[in-house]
N, C-alpha and C. Protein backbone atom coordinates (compact mmCIF):
# COMPACT_ATOMS: atom_id res chain seq x y z
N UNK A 1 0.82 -1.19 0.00
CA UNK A 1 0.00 0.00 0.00
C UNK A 1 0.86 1.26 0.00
N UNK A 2 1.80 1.25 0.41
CA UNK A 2 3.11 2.36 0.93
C UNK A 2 3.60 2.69 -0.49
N UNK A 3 3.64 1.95 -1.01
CA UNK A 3 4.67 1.65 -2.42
C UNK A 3 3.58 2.45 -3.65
N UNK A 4 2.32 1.96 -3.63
CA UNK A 4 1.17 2.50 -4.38
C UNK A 4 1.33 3.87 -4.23
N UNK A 5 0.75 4.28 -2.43
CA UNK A 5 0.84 5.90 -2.48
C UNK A 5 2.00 6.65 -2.90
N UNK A 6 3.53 5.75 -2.84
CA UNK A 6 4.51 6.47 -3.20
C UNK A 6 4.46 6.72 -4.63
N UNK A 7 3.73 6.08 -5.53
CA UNK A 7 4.32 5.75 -6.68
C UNK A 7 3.18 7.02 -7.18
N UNK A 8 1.81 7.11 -6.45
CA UNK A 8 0.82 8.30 -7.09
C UNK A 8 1.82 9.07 -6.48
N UNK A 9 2.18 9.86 -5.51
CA UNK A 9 2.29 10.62 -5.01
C UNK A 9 3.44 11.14 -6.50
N UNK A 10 4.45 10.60 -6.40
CA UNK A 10 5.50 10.83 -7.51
C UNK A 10 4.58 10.92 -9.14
N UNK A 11 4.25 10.34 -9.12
CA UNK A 11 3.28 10.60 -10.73
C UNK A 11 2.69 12.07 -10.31
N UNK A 12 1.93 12.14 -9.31
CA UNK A 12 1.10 13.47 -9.24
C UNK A 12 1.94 14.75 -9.26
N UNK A 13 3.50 14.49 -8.80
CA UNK A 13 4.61 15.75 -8.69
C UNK A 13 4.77 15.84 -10.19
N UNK A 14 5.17 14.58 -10.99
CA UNK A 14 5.86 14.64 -12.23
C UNK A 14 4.89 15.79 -12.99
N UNK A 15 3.54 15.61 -13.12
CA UNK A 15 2.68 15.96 -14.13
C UNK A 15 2.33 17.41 -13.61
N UNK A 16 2.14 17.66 -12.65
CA UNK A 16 2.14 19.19 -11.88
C UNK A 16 3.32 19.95 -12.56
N UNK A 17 4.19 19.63 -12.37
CA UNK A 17 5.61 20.07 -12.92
C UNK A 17 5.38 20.07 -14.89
N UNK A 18 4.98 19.03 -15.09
CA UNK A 18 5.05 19.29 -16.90
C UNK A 18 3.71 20.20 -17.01
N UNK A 19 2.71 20.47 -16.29
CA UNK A 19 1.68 21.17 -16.50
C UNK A 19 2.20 22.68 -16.24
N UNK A 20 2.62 22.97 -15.36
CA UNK A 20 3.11 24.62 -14.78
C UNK A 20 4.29 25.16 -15.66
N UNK A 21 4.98 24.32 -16.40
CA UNK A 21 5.86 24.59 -17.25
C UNK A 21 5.53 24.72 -18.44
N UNK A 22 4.60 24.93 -18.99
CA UNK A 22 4.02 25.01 -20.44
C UNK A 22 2.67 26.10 -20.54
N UNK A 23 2.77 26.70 -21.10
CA UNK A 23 1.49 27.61 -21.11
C UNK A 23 1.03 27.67 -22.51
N UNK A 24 -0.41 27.44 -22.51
CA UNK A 24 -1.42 27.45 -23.87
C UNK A 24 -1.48 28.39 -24.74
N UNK A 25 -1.58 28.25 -25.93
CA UNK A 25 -1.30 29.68 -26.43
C UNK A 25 -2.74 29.80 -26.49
N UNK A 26 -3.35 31.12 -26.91
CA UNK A 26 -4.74 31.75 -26.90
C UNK A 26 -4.65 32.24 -28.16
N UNK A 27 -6.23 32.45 -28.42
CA UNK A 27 -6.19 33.38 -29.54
C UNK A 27 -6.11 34.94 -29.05
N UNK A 28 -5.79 35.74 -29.88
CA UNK A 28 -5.64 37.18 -30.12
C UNK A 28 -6.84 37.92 -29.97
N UNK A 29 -7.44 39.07 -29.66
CA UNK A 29 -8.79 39.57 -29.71
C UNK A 29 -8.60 40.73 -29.60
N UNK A 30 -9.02 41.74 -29.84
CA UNK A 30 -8.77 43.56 -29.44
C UNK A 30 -10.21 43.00 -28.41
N UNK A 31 -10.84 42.99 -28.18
CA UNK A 31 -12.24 43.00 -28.07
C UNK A 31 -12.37 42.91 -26.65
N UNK A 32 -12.21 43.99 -25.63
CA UNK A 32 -12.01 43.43 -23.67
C UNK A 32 -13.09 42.52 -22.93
N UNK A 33 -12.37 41.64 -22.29
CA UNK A 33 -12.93 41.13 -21.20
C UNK A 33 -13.06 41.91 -19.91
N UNK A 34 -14.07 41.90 -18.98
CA UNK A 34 -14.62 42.74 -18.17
C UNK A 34 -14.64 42.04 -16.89
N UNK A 35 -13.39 41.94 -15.72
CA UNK A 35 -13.90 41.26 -14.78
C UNK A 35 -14.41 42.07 -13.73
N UNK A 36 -15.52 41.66 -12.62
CA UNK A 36 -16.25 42.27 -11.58
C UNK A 36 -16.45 41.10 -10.56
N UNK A 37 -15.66 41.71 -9.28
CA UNK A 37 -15.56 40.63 -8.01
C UNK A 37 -17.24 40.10 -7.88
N UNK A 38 -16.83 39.53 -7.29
CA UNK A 38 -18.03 39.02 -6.57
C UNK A 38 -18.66 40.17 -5.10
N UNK A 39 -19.55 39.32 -4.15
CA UNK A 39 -20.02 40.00 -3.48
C UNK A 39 -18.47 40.26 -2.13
N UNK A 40 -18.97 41.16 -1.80
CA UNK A 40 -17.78 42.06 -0.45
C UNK A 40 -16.51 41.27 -1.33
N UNK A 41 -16.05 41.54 -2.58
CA UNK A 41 -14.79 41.28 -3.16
C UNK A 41 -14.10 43.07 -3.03
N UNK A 42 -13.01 42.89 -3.74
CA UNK A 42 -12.07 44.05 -3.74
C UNK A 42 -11.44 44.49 -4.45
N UNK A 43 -10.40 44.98 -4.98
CA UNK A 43 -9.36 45.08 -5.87
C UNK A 43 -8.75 44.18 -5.91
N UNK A 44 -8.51 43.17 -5.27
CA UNK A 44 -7.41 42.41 -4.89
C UNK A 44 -7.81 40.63 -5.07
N UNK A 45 -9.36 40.84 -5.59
CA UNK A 45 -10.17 39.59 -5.91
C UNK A 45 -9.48 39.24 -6.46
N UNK A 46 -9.36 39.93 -7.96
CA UNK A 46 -9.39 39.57 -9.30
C UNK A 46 -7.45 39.88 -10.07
N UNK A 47 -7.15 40.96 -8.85
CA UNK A 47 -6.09 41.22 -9.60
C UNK A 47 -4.60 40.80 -10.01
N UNK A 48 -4.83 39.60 -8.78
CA UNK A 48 -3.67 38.80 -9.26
C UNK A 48 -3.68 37.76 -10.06
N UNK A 49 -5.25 37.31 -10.91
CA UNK A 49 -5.05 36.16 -11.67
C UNK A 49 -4.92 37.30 -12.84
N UNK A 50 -5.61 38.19 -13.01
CA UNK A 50 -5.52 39.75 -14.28
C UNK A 50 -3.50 39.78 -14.29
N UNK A 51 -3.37 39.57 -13.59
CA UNK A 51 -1.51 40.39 -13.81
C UNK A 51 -1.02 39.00 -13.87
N UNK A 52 -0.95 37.86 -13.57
CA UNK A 52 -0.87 36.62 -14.30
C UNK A 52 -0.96 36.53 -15.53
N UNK A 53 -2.47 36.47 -16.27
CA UNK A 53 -2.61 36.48 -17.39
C UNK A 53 -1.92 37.23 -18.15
N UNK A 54 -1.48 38.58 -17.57
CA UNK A 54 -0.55 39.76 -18.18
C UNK A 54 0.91 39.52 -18.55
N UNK A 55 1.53 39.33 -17.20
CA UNK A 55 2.42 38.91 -17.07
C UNK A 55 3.45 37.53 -17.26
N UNK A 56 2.87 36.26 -16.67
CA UNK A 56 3.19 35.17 -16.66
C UNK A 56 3.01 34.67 -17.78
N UNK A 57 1.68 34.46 -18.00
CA UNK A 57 1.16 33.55 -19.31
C UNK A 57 1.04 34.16 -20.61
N UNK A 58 1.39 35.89 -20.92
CA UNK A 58 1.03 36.25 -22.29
C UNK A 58 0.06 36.24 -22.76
N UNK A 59 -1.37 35.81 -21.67
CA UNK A 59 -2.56 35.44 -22.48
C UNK A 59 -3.21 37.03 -23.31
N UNK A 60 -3.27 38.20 -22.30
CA UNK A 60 -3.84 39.17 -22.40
C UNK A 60 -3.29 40.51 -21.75
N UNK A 61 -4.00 41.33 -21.66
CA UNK A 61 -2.99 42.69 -21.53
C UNK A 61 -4.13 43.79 -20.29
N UNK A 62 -3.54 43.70 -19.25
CA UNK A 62 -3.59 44.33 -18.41
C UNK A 62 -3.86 45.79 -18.10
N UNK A 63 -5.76 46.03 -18.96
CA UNK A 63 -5.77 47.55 -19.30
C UNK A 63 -5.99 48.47 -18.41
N UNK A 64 -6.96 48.35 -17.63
CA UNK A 64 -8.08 49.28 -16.62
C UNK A 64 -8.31 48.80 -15.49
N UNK A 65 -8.25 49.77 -14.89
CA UNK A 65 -8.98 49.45 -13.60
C UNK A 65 -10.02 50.35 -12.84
N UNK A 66 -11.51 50.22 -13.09
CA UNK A 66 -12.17 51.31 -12.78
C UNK A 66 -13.11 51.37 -11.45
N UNK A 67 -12.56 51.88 -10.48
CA UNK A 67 -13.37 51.79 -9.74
C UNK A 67 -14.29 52.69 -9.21
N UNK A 68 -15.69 52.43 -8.62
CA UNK A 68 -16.40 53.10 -8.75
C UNK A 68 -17.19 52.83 -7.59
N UNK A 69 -17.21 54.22 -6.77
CA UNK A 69 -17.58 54.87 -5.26
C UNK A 69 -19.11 54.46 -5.21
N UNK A 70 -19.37 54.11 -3.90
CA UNK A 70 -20.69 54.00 -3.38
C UNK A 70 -21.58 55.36 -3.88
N UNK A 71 -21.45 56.12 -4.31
CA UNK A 71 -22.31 57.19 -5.38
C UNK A 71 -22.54 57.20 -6.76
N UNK A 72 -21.48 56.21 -7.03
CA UNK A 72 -21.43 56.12 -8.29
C UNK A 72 -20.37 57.28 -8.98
N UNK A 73 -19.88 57.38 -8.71
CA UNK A 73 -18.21 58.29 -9.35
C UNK A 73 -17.41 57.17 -9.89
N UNK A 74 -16.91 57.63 -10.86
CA UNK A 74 -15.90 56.39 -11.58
C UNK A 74 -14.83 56.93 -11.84
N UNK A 75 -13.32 56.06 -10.81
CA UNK A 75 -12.13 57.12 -11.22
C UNK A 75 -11.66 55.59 -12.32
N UNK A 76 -10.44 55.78 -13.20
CA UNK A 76 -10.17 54.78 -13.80
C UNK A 76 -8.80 55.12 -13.73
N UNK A 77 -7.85 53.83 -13.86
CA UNK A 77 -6.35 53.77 -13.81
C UNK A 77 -5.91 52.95 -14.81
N UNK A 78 -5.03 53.33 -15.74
CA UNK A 78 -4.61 52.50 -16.95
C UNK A 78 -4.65 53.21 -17.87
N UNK A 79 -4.19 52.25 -19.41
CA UNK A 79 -4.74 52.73 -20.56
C UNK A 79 -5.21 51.46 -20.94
N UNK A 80 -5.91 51.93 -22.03
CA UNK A 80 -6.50 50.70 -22.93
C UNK A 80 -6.09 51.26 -24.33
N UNK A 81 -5.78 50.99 -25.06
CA UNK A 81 -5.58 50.79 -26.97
C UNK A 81 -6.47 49.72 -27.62
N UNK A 82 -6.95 50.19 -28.33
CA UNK A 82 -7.94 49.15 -29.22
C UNK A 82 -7.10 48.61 -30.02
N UNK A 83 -5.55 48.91 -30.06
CA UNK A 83 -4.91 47.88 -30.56
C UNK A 83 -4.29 46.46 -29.85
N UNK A 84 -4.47 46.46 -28.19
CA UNK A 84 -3.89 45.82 -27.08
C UNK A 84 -4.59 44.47 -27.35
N UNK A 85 -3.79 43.65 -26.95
CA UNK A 85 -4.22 41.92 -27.47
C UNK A 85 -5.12 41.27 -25.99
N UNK A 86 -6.00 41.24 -26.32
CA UNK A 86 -7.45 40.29 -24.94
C UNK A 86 -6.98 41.62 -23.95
N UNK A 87 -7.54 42.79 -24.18
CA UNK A 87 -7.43 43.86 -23.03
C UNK A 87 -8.22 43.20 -21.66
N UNK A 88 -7.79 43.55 -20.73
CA UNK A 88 -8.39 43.19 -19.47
C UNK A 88 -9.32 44.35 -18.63
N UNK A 89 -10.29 44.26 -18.07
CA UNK A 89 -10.93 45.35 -17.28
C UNK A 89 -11.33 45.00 -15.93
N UNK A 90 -10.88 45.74 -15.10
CA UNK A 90 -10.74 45.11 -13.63
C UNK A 90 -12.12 46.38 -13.04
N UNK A 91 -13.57 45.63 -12.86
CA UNK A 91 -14.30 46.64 -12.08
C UNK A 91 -14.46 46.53 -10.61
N UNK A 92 -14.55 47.48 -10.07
CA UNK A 92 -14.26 47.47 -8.68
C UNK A 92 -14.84 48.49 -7.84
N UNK A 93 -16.36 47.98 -7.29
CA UNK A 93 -17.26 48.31 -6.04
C UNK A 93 -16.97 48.61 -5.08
N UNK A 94 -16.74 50.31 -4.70
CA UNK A 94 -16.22 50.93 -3.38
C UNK A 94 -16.79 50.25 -2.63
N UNK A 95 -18.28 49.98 -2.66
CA UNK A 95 -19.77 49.01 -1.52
C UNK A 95 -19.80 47.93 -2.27
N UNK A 96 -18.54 47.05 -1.67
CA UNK A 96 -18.47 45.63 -1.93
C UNK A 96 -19.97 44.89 -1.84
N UNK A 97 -20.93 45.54 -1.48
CA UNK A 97 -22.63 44.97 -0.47
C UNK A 97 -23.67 45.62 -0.87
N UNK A 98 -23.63 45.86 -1.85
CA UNK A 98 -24.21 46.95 -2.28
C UNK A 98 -25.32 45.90 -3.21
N UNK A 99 -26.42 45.89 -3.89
CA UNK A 99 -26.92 45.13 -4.50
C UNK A 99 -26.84 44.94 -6.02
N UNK A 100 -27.53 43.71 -6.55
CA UNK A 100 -27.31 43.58 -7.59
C UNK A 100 -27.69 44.03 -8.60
N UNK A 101 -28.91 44.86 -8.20
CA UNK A 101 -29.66 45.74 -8.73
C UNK A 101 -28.08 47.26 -9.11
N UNK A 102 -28.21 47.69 -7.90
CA UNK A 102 -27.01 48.77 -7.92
C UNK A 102 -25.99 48.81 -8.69
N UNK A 103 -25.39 47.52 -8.82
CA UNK A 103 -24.26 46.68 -9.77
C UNK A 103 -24.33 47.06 -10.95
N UNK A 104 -25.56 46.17 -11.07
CA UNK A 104 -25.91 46.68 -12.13
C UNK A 104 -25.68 47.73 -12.94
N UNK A 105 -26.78 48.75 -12.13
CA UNK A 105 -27.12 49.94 -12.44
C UNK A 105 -24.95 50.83 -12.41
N UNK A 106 -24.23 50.40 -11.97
CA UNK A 106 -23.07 51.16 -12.01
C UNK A 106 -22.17 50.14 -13.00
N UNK A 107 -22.32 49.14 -13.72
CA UNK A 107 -21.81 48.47 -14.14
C UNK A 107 -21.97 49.13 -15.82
N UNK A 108 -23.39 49.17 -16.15
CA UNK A 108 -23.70 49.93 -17.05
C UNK A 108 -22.79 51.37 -17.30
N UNK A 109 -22.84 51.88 -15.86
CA UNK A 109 -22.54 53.44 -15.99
C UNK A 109 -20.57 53.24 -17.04
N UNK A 110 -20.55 52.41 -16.42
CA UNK A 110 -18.67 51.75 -16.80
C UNK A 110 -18.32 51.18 -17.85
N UNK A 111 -19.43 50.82 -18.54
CA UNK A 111 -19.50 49.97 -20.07
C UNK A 111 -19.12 50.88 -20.89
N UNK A 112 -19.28 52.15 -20.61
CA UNK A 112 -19.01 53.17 -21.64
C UNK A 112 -17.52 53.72 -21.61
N UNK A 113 -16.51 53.42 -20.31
CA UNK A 113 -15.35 53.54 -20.34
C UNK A 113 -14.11 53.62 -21.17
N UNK A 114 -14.66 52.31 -21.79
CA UNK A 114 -13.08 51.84 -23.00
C UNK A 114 -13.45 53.07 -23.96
N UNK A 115 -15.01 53.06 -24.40
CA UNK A 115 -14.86 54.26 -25.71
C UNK A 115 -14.40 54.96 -25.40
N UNK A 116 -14.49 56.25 -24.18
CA UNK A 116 -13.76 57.26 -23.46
C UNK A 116 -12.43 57.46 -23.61
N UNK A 117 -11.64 55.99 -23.63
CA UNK A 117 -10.27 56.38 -22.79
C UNK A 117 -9.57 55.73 -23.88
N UNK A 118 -9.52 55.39 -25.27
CA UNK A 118 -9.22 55.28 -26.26
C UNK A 118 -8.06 55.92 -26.10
């Protein structure tokens, strides 16, 4: 039985190791993806798999980050280029608790961003 678990245990290292060492290539897109935490999330939900994808893996490009105050004020940080490859958009709810209705309603207000900041 000792010998079994040793032998998964070592298979399960080998393949972890050939998996983390190889990264997929993606297709290309100008066209942004839009991420938005979940409920009482933060800046900090989303932003280290966003600077991964940026950074590590080449998948996509690390544009915006807009966050936007329990009033609804929207400051934004970044650039975006409509020439940038899988742009990324990081949205981010001062009132992590705020409803989904509200979300909504400020999520919309932010859709209009990328045209803006061209």
């Amino acid at each position: 039985m000792g010998l079994l678990s040793a032998i998964f245990v070592a298979g399960s290292i080998f393949v972890l190791l050939q998996l983390n060492g190889t990264h997929q290539k993606v297709n290309q897109s100008t066209t942004p993806t839009i991420f938005i935490h979940g409920y009482r999330g933060t800046d900090r939900s989303l932003h280290g798999m966003i600077r991964r994808f940026d950074q590590k893996y080449d998948w996509a490009t690390d544009a915006l980050t807009v966050k936007v105050s329990p009033t609804g004020d929207i400051s934004v940080k970044g650039t975006y280029s409509k020439k940038a490859d899988n742009p990324l958009i990081n949205i981010v709810f001062a009132d992590n608790r705020a409803t989904v209705t509200q979300q909504s309603l400020w999520t919309k207000k932010s859709d209009a961003l990328p045209r803006r900041h061209v």
